[in-house]
N, C-alpha and C. Protein backbone atom coordinates (compact mmCIF):
# COMPACT_ATOMS: atom_id res chain seq x y z
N UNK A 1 0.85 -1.19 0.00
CA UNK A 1 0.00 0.00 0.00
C UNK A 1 0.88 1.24 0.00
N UNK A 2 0.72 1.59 -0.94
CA UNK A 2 1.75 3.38 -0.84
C UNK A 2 1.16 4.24 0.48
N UNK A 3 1.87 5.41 0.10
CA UNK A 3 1.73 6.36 1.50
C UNK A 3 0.54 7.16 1.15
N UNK A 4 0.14 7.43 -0.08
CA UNK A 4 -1.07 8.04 -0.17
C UNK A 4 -2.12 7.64 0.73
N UNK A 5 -1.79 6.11 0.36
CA UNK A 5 -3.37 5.48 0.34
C UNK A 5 -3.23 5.24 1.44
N UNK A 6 -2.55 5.08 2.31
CA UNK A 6 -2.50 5.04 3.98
C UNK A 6 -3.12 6.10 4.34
N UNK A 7 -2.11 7.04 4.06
CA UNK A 7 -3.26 8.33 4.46
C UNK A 7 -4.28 8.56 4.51
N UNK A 8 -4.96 8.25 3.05
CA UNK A 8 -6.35 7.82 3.12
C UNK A 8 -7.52 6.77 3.50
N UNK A 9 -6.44 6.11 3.71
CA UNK A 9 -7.33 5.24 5.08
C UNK A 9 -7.37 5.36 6.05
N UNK A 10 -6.29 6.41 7.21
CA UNK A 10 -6.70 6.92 8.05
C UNK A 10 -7.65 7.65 8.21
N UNK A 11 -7.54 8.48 6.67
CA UNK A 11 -8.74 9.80 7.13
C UNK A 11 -10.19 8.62 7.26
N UNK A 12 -10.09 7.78 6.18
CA UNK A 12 -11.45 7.06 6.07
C UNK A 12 -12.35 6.52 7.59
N UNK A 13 -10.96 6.55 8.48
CA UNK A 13 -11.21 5.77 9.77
C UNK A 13 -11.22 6.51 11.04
N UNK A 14 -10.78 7.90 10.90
CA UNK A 14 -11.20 8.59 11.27
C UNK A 14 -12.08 9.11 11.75
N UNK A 15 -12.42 9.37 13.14
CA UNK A 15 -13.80 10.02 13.70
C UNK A 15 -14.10 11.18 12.78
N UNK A 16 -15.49 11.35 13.20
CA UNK A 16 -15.77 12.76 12.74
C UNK A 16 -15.52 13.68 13.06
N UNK A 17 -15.08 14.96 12.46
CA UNK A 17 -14.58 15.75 13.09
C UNK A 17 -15.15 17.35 11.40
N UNK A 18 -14.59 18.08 12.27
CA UNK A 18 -15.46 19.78 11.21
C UNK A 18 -14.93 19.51 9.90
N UNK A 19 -13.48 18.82 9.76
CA UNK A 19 -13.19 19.18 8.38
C UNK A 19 -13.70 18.15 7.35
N UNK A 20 -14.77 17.38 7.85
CA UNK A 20 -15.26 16.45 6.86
C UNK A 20 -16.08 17.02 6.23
N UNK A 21 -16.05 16.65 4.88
CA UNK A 21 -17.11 17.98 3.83
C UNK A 21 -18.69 17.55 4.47
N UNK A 22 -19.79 18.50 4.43
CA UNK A 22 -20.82 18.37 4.44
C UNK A 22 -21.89 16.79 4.70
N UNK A 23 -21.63 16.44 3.52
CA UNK A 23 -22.52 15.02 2.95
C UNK A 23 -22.21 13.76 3.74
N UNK A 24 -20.67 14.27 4.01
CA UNK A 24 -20.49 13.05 4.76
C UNK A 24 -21.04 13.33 6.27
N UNK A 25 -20.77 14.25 6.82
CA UNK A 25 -21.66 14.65 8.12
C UNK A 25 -22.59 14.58 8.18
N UNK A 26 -23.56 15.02 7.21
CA UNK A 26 -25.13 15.11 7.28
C UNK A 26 -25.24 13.34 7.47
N UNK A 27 -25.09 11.97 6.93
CA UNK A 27 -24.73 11.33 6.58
C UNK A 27 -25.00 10.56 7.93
N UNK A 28 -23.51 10.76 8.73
CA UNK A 28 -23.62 10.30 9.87
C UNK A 28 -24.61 10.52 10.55
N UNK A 29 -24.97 12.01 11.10
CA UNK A 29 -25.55 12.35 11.88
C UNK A 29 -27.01 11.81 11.60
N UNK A 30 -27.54 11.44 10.73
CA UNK A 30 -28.77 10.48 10.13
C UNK A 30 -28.66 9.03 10.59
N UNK A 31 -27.57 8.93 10.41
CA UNK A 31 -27.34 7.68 11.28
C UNK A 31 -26.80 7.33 12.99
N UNK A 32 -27.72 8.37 13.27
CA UNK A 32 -27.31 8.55 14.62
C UNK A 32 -26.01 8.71 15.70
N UNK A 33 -25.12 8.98 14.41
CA UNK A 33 -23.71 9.66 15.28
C UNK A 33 -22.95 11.14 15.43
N UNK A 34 -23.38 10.80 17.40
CA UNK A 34 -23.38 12.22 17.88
C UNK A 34 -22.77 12.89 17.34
N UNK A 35 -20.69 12.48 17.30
CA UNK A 35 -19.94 12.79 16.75
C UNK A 35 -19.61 14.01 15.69
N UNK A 36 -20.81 13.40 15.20
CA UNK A 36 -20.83 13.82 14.02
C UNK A 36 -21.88 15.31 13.78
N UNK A 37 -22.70 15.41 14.40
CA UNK A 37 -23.63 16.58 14.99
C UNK A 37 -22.88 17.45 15.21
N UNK A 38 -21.95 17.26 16.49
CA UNK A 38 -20.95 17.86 17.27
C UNK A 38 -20.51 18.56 15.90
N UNK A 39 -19.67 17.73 15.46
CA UNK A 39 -18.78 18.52 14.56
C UNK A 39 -18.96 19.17 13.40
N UNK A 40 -20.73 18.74 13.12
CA UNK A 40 -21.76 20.05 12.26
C UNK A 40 -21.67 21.03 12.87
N UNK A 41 -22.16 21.33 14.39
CA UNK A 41 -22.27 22.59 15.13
C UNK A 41 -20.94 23.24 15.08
N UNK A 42 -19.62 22.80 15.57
CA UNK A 42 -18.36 23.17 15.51
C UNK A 42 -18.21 23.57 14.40
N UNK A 43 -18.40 23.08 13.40
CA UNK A 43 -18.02 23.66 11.84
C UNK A 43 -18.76 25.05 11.47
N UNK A 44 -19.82 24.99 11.78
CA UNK A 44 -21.08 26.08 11.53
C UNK A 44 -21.34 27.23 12.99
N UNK A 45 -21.01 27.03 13.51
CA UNK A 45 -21.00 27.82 15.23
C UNK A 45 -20.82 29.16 14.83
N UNK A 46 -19.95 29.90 14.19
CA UNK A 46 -19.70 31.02 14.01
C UNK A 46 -20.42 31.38 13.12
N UNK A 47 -20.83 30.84 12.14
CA UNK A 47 -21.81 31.49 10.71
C UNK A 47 -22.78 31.39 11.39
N UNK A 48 -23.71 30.90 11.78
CA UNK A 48 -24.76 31.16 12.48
C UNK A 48 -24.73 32.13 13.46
N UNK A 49 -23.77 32.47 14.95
CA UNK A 49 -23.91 33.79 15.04
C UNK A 49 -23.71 34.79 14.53
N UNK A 50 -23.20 34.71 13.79
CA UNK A 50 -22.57 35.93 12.13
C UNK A 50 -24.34 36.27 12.23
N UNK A 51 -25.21 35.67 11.52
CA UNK A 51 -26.17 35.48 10.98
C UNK A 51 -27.14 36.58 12.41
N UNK A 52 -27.41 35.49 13.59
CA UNK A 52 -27.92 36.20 14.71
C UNK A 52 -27.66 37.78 14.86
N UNK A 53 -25.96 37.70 14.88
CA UNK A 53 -25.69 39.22 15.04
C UNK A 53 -26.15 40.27 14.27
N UNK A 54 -25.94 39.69 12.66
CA UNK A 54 -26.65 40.80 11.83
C UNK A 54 -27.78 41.22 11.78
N UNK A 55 -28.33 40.53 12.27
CA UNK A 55 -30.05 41.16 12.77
C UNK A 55 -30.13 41.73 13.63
N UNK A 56 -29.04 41.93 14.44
CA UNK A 56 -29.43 42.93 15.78
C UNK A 56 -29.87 42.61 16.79
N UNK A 57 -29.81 41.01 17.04
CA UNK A 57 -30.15 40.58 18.07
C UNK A 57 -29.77 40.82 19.79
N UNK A 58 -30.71 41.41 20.90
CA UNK A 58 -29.48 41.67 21.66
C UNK A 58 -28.63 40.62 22.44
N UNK A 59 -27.52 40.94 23.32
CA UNK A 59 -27.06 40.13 23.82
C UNK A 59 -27.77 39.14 25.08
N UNK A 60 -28.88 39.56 25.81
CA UNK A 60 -29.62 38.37 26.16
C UNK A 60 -30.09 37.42 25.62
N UNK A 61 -30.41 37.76 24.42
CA UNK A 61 -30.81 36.96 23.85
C UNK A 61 -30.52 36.36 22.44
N UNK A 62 -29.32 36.21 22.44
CA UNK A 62 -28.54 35.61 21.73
C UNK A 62 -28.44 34.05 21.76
N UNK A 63 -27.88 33.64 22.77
CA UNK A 63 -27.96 32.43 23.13
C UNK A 63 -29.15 31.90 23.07
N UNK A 64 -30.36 31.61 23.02
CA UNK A 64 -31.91 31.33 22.91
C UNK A 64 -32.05 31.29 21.66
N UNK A 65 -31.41 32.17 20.80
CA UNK A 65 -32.50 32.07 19.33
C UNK A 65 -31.01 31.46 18.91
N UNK A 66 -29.75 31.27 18.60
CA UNK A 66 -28.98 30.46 18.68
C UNK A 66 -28.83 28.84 18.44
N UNK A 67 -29.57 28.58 20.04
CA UNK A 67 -29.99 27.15 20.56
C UNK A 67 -30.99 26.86 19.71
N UNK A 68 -32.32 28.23 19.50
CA UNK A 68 -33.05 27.43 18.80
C UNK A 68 -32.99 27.15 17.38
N UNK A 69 -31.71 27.72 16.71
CA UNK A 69 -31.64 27.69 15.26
C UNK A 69 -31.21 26.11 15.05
N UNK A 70 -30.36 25.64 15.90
CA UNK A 70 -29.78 24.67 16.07
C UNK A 70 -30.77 23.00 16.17
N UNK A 71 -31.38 23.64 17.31
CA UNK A 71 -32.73 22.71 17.45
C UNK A 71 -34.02 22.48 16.39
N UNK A 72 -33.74 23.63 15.68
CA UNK A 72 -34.42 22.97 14.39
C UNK A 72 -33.79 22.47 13.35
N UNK A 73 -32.39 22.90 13.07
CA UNK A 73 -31.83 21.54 12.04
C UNK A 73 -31.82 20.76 12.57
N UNK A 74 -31.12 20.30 13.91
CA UNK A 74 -31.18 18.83 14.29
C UNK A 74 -32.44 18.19 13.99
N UNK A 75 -33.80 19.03 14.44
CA UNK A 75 -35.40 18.16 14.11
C UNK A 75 -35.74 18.12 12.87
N UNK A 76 -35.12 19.07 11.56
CA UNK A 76 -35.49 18.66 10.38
C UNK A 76 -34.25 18.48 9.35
N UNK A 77 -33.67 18.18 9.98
CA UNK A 77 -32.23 17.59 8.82
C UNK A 77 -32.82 16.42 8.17
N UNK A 78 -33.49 15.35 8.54
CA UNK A 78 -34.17 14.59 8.00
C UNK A 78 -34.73 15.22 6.34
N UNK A 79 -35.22 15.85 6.68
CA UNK A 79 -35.94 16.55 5.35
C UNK A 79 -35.02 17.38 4.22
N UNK A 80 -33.68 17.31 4.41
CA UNK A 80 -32.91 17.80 3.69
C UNK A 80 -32.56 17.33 2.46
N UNK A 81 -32.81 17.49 1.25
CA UNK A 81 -32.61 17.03 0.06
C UNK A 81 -31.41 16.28 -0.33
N UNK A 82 -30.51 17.13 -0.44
CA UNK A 82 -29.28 17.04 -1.14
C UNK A 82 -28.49 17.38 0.27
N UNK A 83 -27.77 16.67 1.02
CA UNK A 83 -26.71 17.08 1.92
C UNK A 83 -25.63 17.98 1.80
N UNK A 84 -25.09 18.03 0.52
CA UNK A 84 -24.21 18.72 0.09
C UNK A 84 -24.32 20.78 0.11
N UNK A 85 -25.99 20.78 0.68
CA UNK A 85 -25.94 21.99 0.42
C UNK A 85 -26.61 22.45 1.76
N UNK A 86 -26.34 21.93 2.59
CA UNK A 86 -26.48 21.67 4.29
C UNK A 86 -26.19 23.43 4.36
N UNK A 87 -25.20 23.91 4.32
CA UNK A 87 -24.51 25.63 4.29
C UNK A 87 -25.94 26.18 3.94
N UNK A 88 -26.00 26.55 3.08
CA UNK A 88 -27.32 27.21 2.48
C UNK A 88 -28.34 27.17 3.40
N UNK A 89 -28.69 25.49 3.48
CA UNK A 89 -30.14 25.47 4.32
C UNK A 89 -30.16 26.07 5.61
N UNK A 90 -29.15 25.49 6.42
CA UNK A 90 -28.75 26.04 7.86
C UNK A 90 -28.97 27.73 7.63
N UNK A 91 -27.79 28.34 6.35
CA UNK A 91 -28.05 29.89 6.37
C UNK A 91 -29.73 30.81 6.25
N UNK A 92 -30.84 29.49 5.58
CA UNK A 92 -31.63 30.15 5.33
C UNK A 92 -32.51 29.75 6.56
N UNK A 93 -32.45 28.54 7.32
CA UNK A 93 -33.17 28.45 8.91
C UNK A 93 -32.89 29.51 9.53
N UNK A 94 -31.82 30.22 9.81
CA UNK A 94 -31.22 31.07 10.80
C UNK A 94 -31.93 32.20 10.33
N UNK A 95 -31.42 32.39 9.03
CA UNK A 95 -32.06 33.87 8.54
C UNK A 95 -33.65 33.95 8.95
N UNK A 96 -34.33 32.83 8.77
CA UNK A 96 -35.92 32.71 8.63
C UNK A 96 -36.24 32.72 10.43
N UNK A 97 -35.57 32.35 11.13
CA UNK A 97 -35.53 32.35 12.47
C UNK A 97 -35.56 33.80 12.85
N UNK A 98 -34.23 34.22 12.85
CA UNK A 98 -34.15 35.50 13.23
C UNK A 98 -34.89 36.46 12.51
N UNK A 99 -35.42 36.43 11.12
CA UNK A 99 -36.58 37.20 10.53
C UNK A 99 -37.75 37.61 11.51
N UNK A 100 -38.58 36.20 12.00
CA UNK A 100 -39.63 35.87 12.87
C UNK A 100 -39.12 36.73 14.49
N UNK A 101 -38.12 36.40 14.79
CA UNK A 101 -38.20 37.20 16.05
C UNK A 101 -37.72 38.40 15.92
N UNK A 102 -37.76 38.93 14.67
CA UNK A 102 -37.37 40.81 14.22
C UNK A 102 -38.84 41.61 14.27
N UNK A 103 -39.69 40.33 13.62
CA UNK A 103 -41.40 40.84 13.17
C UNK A 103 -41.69 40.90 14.81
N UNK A 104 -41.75 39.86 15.36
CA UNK A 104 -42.06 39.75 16.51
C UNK A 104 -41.55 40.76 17.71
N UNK A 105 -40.70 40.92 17.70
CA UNK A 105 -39.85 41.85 18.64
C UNK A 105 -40.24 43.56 18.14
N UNK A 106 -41.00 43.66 16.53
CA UNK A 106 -41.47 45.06 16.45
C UNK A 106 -42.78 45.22 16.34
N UNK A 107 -43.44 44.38 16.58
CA UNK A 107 -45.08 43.88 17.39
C UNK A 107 -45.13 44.09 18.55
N UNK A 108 -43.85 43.63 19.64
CA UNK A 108 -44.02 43.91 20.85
C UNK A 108 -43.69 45.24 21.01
N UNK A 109 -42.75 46.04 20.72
CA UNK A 109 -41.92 47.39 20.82
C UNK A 109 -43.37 48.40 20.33
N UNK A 110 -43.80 47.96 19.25
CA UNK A 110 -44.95 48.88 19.07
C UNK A 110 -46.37 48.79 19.63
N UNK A 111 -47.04 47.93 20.46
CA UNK A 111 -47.63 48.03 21.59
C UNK A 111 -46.93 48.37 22.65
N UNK A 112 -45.82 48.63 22.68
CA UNK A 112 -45.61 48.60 24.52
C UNK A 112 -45.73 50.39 24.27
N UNK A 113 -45.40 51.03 23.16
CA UNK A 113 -45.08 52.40 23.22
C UNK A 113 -46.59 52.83 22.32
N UNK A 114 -47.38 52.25 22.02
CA UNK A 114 -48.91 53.01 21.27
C UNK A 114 -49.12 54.16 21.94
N UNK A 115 -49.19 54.35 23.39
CA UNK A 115 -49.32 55.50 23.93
C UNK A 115 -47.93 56.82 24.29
N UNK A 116 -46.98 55.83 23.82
CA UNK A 116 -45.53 57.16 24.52
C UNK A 116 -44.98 57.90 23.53
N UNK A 117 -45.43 58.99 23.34
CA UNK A 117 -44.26 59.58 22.25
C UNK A 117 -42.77 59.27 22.22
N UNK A 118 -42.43 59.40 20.69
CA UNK A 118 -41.00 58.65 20.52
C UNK A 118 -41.05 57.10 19.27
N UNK A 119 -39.89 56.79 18.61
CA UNK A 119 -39.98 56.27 17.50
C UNK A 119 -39.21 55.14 18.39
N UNK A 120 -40.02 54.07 17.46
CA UNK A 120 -39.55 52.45 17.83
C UNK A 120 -38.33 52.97 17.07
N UNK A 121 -36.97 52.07 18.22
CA UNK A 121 -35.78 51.78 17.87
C UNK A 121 -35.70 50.85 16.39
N UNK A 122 -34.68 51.20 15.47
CA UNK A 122 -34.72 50.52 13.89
C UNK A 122 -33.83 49.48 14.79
N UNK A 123 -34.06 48.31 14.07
CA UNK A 123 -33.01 47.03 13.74
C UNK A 123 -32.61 47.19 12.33
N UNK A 124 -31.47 46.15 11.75
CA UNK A 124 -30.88 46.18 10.28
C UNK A 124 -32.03 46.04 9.45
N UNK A 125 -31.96 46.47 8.38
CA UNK A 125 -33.31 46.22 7.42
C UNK A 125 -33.22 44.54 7.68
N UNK A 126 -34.58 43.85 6.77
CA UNK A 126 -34.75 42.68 6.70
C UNK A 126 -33.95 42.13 5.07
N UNK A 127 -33.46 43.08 4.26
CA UNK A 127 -33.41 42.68 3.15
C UNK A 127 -31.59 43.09 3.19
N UNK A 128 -31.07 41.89 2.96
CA UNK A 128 -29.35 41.98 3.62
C UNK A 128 -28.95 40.81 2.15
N UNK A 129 -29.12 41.52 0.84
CA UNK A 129 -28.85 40.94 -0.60
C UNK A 129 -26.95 40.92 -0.04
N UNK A 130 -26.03 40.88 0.41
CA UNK A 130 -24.51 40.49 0.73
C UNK A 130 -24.64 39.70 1.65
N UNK A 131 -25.86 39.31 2.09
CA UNK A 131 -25.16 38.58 3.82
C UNK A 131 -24.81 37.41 3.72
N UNK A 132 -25.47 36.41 2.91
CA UNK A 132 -25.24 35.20 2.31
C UNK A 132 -23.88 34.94 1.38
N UNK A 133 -24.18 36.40 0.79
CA UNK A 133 -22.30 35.63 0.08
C UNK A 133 -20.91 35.91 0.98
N UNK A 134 -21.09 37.11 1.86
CA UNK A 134 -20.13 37.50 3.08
C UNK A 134 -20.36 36.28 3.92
N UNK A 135 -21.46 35.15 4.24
CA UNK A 135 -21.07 34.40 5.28
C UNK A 135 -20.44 32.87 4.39
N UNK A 136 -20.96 32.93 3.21
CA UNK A 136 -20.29 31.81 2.69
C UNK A 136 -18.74 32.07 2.65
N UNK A 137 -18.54 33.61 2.04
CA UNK A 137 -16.53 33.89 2.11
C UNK A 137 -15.75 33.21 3.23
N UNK A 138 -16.95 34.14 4.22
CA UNK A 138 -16.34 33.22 5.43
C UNK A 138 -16.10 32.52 5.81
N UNK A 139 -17.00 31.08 5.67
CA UNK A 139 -16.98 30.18 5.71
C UNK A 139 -16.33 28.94 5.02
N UNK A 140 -15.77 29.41 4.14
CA UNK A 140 -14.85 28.84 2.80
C UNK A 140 -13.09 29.29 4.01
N UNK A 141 -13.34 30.43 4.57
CA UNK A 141 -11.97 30.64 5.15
C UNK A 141 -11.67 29.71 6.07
N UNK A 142 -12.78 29.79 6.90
CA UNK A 142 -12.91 28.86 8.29
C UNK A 142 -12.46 27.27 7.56
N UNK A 143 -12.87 27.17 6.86
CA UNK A 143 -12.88 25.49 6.36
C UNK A 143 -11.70 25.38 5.66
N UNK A 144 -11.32 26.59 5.06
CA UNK A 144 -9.58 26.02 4.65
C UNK A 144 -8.57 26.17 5.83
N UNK A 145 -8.79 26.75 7.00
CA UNK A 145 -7.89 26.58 7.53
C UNK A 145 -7.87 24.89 8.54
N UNK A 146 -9.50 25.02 8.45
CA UNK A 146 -9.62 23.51 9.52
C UNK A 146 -8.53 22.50 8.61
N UNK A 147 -7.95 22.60 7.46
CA UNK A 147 -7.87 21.59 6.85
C UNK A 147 -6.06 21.91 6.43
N UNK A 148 -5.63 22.84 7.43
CA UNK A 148 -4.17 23.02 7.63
C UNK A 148 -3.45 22.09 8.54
N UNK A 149 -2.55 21.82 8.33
CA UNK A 149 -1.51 20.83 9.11
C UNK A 149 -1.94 22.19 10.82
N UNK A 150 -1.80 20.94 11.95
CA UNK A 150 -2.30 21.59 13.32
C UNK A 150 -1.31 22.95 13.66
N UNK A 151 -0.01 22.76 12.96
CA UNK A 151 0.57 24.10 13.42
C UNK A 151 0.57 25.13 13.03
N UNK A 152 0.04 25.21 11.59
CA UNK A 152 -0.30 26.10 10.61
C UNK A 152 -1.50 26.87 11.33
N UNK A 153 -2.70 25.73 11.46
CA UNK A 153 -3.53 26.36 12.05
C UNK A 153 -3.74 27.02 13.35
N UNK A 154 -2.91 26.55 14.23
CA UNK A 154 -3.04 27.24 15.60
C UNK A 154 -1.83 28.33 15.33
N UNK A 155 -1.33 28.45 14.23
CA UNK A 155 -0.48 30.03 14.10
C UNK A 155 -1.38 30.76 13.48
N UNK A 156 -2.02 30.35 12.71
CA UNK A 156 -2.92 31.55 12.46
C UNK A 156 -4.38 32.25 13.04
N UNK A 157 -4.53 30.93 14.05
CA UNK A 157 -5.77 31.74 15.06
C UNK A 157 -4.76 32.50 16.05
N UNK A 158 -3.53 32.46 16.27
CA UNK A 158 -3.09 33.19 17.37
C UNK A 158 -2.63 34.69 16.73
N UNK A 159 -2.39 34.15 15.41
CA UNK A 159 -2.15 35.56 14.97
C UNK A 159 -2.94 36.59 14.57
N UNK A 160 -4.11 35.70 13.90
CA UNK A 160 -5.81 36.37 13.69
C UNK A 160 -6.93 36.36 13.82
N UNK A 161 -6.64 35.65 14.74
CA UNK A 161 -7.72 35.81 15.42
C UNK A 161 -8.30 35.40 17.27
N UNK A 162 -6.86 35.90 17.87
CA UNK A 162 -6.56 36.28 19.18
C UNK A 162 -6.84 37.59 19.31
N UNK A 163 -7.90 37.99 20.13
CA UNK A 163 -7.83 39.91 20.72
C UNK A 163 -7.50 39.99 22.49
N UNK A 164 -6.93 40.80 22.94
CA UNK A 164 -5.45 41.63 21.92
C UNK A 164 -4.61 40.57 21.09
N UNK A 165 -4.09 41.29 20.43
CA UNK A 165 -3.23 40.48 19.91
C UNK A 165 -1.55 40.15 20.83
N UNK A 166 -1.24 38.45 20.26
CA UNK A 166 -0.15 38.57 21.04
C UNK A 166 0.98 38.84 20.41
N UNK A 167 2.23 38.93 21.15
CA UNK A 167 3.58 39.29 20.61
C UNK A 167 4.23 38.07 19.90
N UNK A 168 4.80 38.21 19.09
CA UNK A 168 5.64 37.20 18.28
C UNK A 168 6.28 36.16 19.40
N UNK A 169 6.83 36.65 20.49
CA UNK A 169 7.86 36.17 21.52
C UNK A 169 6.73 35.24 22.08
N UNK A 170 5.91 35.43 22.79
CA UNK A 170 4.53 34.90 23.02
C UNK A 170 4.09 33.47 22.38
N UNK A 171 3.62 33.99 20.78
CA UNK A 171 3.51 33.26 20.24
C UNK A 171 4.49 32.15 19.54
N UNK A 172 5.84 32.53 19.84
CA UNK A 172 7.18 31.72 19.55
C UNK A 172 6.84 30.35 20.69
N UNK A 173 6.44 30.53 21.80
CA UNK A 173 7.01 30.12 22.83
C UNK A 173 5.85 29.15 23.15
N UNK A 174 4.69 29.51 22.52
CA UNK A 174 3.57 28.21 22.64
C UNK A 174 3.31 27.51 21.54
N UNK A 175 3.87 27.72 20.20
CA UNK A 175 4.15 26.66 19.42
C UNK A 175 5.68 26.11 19.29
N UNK A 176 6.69 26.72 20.63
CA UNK A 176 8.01 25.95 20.14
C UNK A 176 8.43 26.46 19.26
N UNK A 177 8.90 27.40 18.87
CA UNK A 177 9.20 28.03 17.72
C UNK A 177 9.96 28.93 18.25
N UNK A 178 11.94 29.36 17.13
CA UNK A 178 12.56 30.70 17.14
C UNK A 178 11.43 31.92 17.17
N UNK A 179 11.40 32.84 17.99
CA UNK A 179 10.79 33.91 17.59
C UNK A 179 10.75 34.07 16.05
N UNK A 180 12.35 34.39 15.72
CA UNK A 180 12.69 35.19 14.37
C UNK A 180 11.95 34.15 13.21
N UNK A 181 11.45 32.45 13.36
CA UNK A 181 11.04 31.93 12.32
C UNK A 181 9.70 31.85 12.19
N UNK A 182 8.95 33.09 13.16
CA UNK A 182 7.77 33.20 13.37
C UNK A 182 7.11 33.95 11.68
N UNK A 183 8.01 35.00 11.21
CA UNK A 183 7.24 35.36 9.92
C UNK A 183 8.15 34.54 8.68
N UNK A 184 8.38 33.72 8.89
CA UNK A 184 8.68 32.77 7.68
C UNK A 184 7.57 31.48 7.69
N UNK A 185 7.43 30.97 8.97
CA UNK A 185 6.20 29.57 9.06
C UNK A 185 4.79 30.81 8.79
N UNK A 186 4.78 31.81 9.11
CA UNK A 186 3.34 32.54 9.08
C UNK A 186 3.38 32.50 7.25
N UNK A 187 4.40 33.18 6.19
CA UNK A 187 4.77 33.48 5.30
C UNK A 187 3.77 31.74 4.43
N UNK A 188 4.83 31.14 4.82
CA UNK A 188 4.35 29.61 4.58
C UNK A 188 3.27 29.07 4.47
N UNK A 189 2.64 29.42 5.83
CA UNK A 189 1.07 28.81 6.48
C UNK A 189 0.29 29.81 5.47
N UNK A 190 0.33 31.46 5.31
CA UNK A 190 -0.68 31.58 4.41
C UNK A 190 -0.73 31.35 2.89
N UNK A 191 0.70 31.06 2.58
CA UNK A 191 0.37 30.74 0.83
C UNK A 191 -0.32 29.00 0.73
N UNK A 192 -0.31 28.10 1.73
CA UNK A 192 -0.78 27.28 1.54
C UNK A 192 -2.20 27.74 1.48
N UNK A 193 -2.94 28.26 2.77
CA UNK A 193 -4.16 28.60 3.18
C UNK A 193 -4.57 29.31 1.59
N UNK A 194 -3.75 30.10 0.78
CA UNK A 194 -4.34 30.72 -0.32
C UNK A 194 -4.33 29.67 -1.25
N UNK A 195 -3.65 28.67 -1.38
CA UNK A 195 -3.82 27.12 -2.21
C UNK A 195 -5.16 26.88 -1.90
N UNK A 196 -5.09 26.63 -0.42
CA UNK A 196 -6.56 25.63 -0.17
C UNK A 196 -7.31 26.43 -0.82
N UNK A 197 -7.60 27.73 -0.48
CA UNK A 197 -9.27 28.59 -0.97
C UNK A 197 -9.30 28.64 -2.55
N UNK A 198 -8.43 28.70 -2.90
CA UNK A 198 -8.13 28.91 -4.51
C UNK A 198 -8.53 27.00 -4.59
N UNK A 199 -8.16 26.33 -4.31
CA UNK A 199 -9.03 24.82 -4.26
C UNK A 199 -10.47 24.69 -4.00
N UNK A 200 -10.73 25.15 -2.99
CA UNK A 200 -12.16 25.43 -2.68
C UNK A 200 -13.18 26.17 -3.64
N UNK A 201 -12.56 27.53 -4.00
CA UNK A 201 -13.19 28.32 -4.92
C UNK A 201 -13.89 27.82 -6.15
N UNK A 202 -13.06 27.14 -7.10
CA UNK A 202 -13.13 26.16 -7.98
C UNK A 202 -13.68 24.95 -8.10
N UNK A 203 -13.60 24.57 -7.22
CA UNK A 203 -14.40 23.04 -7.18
C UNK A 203 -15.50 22.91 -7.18
């Protein structure tokens, strides 16, 4: 057996985990492995609050409409056509979620004030024609990096996406690394990361 194909029988044997494309997750998780749920939510966790946030949701209640975006793919993933386009559907539950509690939340705001002078507070319009292709960009980023060798990737969440940011010396010293070969592996790690998306893009 060559080294390819080893490789690829590890991945084959492999738990589930975020960087497995779509179909194969949806897949599992139909077949009742948690695993595999888990690592739908992990993969998707951030596009979905992307999604919450842009509506203006406040911070109490974030977590609630969140949980419940979640709780309805898990109850109707069943009904999902084509697995492969899991992204989309999830983006348009969330959107259709948080739509309903925008109507709702300016139903309540405008009875509570019928009698008080003063203008109901605006939320974002309802009609957000970029939000879907800004969360897919995103999401194409997130997924090429899940799919970087582990040091690649934990250099580049420390570098971009740590706030504050840390110091090179810092970050030398928790991946084991010369300080000074800190912008040559960074140099490295993103022309691959621009391989992967330029892979992704295309396919």
């Amino acid at each position: 057996m060559s080294l390819t194909d080893r490789i690829e029988d590890r991945r084959k044997t492999k738990g589930p985990d975020a960087s497995w494309p779509d179909d194969r997750l949806v897949g599992a998780c139909l077949s009742n492995n948690e695993a595999a749920w888990n690592a739908l939510v992990d993969k998707y966790s951030q596009m979905v609050f992307t999604v919450v946030r842009c509506y203006g949701v406040p911070n109490d209640q974030v977590t609630d409409i969140f949980q419940a975006i979640w709780l309805d793919a898990y109850s109707d993933l069943g009904q999902l056509r084509q697995a492969r386009a899991f992204r989309a559907w999830l983006t348009s539950l969330a959107r259709n979620k948080c739509y309903h509690w925008k109507q709702a939340w300016r139903r309540r705001q405008t009875h509570e004030i019928a009698h008080i002078d003063g203008a109901v507070p605006e939320l974002p319009a309802d009609d957000q024609p970029d939000l879907v292709e800004q969360l897919a960009r995103d999401q194409l980023v997130r997924e090429a990096i899940l799919r970087l060798s582990p040091r690649c990737r934990e250099l580049v969440r420390l570098l971009f996406f740590t706030f504050p940011p840390k110091p090179y010396k810092e970050i030398a010293a928790s991946l084991g690394l010369a300080t000074g070969s800190i912008g040559f592996t960074r140099g490295r790690c993103l022309k691959l990361l621009q391989k992967q998306l330029a892979r992704d893009t295309f396919s």
